[in-house]
N, C-alpha and C. Protein backbone atom coordinates (compact mmCIF):
# COMPACT_ATOMS: atom_id res chain seq x y z
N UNK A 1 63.62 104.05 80.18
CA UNK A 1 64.15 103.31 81.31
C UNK A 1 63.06 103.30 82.39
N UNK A 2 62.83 102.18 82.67
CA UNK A 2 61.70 102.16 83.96
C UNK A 2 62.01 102.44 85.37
N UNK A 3 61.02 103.06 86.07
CA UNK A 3 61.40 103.61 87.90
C UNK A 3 62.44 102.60 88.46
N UNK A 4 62.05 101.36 88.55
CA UNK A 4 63.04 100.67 89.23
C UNK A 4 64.62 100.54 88.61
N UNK A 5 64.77 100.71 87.65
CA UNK A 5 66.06 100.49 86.75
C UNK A 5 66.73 102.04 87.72
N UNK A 6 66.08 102.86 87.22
CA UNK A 6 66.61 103.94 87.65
C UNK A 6 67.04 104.49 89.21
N UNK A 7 65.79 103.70 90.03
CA UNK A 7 66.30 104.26 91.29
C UNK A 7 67.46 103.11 91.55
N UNK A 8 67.58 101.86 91.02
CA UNK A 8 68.25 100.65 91.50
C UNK A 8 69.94 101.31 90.93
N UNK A 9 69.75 101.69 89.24
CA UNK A 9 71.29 103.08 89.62
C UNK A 9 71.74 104.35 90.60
N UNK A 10 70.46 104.72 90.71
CA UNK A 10 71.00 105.57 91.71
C UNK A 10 71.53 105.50 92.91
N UNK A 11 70.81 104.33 93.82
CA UNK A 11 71.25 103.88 94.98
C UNK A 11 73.16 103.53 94.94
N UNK A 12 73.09 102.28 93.75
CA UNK A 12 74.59 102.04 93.33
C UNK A 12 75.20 103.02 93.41
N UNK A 13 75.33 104.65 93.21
CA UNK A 13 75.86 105.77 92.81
C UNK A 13 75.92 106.22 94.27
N UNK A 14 74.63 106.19 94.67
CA UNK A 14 75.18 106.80 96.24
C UNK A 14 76.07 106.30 96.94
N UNK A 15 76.03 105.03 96.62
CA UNK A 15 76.81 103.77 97.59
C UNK A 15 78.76 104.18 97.34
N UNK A 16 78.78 104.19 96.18
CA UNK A 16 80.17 104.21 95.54
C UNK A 16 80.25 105.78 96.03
N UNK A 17 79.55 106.85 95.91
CA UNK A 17 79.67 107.90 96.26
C UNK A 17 80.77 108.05 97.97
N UNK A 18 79.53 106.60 99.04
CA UNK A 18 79.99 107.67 100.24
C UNK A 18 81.22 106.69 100.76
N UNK A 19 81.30 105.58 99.79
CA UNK A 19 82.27 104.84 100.02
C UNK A 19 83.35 105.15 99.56
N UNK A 20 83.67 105.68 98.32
CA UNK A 20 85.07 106.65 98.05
C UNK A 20 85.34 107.82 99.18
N UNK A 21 84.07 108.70 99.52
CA UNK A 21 84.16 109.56 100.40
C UNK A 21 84.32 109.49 101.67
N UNK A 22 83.94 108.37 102.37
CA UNK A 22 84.68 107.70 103.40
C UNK A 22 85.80 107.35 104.02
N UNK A 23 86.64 106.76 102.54
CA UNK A 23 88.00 106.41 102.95
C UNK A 23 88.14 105.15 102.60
N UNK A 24 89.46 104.71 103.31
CA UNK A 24 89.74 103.08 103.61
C UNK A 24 88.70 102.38 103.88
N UNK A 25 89.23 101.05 102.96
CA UNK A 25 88.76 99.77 103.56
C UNK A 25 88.75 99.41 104.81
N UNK A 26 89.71 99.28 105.35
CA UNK A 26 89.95 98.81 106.61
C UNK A 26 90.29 99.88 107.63
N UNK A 27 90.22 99.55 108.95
CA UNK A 27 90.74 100.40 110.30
C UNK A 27 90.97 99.21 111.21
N UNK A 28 91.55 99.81 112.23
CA UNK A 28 92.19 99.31 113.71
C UNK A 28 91.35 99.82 114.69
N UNK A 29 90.94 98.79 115.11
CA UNK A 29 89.99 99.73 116.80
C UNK A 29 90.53 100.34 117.46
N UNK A 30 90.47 100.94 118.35
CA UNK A 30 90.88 102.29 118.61
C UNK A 30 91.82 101.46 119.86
N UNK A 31 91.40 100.85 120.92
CA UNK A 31 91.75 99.38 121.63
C UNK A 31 92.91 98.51 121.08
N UNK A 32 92.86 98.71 119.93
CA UNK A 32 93.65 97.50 119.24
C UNK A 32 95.00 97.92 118.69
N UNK A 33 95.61 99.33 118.73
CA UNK A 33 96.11 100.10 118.18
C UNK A 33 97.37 99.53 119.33
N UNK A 34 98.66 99.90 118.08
CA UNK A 34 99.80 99.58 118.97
C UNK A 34 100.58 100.51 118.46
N UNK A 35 101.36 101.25 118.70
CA UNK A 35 102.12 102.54 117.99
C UNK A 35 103.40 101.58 117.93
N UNK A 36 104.06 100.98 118.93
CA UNK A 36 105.19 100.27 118.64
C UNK A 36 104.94 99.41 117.43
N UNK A 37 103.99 98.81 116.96
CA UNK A 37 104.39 97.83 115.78
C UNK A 37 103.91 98.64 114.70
N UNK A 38 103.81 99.88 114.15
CA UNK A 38 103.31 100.65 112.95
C UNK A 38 104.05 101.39 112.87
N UNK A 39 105.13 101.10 111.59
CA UNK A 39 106.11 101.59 111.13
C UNK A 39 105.42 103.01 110.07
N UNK A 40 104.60 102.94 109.65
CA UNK A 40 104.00 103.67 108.44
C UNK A 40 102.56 103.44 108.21
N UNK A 41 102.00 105.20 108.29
CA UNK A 41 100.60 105.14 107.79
C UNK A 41 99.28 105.35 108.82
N UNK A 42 98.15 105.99 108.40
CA UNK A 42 97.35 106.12 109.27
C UNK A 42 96.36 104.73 109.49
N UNK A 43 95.93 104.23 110.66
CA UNK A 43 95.18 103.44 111.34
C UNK A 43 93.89 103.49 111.18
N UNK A 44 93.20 104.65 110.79
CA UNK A 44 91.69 105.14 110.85
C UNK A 44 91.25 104.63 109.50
N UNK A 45 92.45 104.66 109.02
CA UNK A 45 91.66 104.24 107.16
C UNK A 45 92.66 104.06 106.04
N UNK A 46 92.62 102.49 106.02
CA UNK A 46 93.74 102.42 104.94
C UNK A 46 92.72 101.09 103.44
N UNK A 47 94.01 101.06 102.48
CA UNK A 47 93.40 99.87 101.53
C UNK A 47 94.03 98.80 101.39
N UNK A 48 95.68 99.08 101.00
CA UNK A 48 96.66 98.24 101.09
C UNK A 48 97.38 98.09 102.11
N UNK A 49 97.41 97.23 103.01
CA UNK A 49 98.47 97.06 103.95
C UNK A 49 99.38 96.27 103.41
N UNK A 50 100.57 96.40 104.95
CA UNK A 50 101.98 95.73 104.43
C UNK A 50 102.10 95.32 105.76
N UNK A 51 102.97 94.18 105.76
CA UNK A 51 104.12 93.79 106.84
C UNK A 51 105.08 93.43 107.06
N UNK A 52 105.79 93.76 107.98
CA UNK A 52 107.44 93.55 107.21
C UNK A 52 108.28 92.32 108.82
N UNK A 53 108.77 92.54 108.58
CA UNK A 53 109.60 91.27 109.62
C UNK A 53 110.80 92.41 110.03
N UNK A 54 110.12 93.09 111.23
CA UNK A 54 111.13 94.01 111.16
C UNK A 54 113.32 93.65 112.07
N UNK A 55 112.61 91.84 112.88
CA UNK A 55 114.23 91.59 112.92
C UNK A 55 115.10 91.34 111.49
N UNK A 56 114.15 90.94 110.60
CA UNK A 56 114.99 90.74 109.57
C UNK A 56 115.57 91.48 108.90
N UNK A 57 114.85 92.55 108.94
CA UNK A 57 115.03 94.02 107.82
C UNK A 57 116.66 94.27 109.04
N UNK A 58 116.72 94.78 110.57
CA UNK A 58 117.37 94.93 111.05
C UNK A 58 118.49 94.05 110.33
N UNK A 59 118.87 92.91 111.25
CA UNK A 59 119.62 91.93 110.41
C UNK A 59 120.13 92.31 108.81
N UNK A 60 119.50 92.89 108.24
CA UNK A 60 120.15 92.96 106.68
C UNK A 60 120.83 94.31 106.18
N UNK A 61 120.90 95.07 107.72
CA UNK A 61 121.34 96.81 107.50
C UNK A 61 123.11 96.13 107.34
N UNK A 62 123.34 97.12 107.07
CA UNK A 62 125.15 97.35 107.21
C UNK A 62 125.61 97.40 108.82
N UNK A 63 124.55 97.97 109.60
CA UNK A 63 125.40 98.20 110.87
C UNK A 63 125.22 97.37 111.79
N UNK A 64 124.14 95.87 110.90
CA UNK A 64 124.03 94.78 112.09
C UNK A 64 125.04 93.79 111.14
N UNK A 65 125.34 94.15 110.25
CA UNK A 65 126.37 93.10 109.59
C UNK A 65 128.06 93.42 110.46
N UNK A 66 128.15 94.81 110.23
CA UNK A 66 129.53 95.58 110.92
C UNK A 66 129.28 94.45 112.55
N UNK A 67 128.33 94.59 113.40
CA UNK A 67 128.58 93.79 114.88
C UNK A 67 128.94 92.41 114.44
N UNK A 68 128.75 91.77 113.56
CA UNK A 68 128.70 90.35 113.17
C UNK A 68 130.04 90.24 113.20
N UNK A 69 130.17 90.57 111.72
CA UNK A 69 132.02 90.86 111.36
C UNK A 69 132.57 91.12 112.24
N UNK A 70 132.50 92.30 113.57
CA UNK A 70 133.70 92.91 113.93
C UNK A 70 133.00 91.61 115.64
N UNK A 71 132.25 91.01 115.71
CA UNK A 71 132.22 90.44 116.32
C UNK A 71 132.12 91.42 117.85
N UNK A 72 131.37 91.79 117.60
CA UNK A 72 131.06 92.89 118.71
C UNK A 72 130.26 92.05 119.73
N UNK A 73 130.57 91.87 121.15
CA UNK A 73 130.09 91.74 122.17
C UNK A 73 128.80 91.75 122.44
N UNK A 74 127.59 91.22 122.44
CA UNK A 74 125.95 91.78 123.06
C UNK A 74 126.14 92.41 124.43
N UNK A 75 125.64 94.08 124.71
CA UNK A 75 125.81 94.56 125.95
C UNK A 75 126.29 95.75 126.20
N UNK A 76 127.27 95.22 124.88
CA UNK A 76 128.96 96.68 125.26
C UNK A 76 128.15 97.76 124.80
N UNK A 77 128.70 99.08 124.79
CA UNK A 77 128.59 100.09 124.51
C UNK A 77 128.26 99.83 123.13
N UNK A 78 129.33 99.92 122.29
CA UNK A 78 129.80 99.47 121.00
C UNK A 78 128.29 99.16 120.43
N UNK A 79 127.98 97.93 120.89
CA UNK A 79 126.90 96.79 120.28
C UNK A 79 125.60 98.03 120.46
N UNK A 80 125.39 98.56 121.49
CA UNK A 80 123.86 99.20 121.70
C UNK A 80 123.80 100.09 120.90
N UNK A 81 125.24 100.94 120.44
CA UNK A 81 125.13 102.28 119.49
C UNK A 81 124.69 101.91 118.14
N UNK A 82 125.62 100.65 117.72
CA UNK A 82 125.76 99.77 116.26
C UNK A 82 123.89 99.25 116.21
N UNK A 83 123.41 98.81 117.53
CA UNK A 83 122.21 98.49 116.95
C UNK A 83 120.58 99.36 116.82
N UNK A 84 120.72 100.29 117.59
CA UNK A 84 120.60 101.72 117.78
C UNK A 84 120.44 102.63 115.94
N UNK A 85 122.08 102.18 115.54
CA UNK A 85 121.61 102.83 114.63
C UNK A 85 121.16 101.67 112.94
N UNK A 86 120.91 100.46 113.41
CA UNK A 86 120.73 99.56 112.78
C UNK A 86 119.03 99.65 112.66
N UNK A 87 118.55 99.96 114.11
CA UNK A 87 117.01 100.34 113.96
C UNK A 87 116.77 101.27 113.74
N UNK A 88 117.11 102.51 113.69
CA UNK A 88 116.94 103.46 112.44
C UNK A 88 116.83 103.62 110.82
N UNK A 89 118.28 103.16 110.76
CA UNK A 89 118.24 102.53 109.34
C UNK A 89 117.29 101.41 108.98
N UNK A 90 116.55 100.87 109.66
CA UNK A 90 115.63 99.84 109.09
C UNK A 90 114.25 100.67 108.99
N UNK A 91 114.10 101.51 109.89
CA UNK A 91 112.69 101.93 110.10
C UNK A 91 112.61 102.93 108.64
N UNK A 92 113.46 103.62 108.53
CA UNK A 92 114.28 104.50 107.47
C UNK A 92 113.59 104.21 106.66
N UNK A 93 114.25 103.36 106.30
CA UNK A 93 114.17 102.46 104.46
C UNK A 93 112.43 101.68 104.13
N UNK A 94 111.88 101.15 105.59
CA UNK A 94 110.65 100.99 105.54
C UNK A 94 110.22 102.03 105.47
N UNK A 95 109.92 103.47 105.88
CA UNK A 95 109.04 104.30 105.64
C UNK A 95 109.45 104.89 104.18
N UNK A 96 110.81 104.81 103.30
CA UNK A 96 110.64 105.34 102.71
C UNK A 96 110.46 104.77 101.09
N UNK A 97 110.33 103.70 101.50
CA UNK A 97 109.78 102.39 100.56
C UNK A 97 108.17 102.58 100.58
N UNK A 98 107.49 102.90 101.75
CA UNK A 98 106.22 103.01 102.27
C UNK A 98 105.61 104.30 100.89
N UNK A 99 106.65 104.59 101.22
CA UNK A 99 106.08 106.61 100.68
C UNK A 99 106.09 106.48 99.32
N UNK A 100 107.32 105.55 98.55
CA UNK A 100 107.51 105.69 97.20
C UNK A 100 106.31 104.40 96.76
N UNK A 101 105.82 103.62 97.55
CA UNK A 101 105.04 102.52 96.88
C UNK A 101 103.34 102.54 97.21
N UNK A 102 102.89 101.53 96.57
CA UNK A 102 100.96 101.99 97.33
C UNK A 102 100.56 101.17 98.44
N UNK A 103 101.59 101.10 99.29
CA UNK A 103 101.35 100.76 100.42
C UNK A 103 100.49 101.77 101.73
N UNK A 104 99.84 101.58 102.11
CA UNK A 104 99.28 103.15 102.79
C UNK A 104 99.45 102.56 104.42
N UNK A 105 100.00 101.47 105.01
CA UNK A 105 99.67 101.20 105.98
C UNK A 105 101.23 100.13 106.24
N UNK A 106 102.07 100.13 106.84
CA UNK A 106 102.92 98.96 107.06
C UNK A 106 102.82 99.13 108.64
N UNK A 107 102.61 98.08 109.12
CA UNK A 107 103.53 97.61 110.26
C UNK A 107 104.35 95.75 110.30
N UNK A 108 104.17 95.71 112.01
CA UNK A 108 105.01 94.66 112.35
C UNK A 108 104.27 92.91 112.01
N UNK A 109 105.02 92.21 111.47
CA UNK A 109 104.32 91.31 110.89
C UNK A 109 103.93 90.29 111.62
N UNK A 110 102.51 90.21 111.39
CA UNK A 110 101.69 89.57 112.43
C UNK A 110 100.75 90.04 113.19
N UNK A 111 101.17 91.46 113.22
CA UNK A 111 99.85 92.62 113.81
C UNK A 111 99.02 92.63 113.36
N UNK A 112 98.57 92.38 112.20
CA UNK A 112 96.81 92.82 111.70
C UNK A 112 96.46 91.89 111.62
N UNK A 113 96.78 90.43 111.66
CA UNK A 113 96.57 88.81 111.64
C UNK A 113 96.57 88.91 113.47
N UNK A 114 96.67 89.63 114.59
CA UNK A 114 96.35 89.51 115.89
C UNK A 114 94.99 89.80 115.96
N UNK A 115 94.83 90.98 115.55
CA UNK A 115 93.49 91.56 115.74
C UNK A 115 92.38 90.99 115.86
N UNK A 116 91.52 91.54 116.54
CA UNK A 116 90.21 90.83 117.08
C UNK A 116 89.44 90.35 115.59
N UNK A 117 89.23 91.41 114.58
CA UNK A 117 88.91 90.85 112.96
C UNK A 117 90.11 90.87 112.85
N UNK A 118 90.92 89.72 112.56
CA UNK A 118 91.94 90.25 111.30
C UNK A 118 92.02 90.59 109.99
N UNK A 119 93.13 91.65 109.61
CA UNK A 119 93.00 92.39 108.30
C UNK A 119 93.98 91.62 107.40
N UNK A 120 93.66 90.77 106.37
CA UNK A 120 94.97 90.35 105.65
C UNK A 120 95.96 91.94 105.03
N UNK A 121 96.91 91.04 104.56
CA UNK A 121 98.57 92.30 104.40
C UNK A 121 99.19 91.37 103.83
N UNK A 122 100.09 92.27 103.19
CA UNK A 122 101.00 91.59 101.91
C UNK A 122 102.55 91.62 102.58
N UNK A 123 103.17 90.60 102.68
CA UNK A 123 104.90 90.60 103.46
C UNK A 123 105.14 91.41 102.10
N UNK A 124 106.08 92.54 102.74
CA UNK A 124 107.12 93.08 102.03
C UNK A 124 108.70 93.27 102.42
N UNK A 125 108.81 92.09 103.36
CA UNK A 125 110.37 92.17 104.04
C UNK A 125 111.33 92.39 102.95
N UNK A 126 111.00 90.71 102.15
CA UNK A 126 112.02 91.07 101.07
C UNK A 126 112.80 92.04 100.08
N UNK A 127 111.20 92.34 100.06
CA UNK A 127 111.71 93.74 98.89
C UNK A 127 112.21 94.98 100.30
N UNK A 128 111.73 94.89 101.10
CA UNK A 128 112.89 95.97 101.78
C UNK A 128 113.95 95.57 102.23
N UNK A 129 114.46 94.58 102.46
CA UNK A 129 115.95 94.17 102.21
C UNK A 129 116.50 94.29 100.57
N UNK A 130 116.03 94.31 99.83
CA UNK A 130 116.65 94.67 98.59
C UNK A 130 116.76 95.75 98.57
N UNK A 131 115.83 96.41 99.15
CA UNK A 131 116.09 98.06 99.13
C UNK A 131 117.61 98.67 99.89
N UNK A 132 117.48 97.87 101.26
CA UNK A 132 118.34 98.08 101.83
C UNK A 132 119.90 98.00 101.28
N UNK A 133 120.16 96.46 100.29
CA UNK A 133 121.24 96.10 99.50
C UNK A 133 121.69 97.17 98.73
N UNK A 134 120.12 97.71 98.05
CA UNK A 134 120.83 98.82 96.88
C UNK A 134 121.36 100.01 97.36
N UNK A 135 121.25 99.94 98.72
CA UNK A 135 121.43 101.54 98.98
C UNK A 135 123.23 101.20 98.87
């Protein structure tokens, strides 16, 4: 094998070396970071992102269907507890969809498409409303 063959593998080897050892593909500037729209996952270094539509996921819990049905008031007591625990249960089921799948990063959809680079992300509303159904 001739010098150049060889150092031209080795370089490749270092490369893949400090790039596994690095981490993620992608990050969030430090500036750019929003804790309200990141449902799941660290910011400094991810591969797969996700985004979810998080009124919709709301919307598809049991306890924003219960205000619908029981026709609950916007305001009352009633309505803030019911939706209260409607955003729990949504955040819930997203993180724990997050944990069981190779998602390493979800937030709010449209956040990483704001960003100064934007990062493409895969919608996963749907499938967490199915999640939500099966429960």
């Amino acid at each position: 094998m001739n010098v150049n063959k060889t150092i031209s593998i080795c370089l490749i080897l270092v490369f893949l070396f400090c790039f596994n050892s690095f981490g993620g593909q992608y990050s969030i500037p430090e500036d750019e970071k929003n804790s309200q729209k990141i449902f799941y996952g660290a910011t400094d270094s991810f591969d797969k992102p996700a985004e979810v539509d998080y009124e919709a996921v709301v919307k598809a819990t049991s306890e924003y269907a219960s205000i619908k049905s029981k026709r609950i008031k916007t305001g009352t007591a009633k309505y803030w507890i019911l939706m209260s625990k409607a955003s729990d249960h949504a955040v819930r089921v997203i993180c724990e969809f997050a944990e069981e799948s190779d998602y390493d990063l979800v937030v709010e959809k449209g956040y990483l498409e704001s960003l100064t680079t934007p990062i493409p992300s895969e919608n996963i509303t749907n499938l967490i409303k199915k999640a939500i159904k099966k429960e």
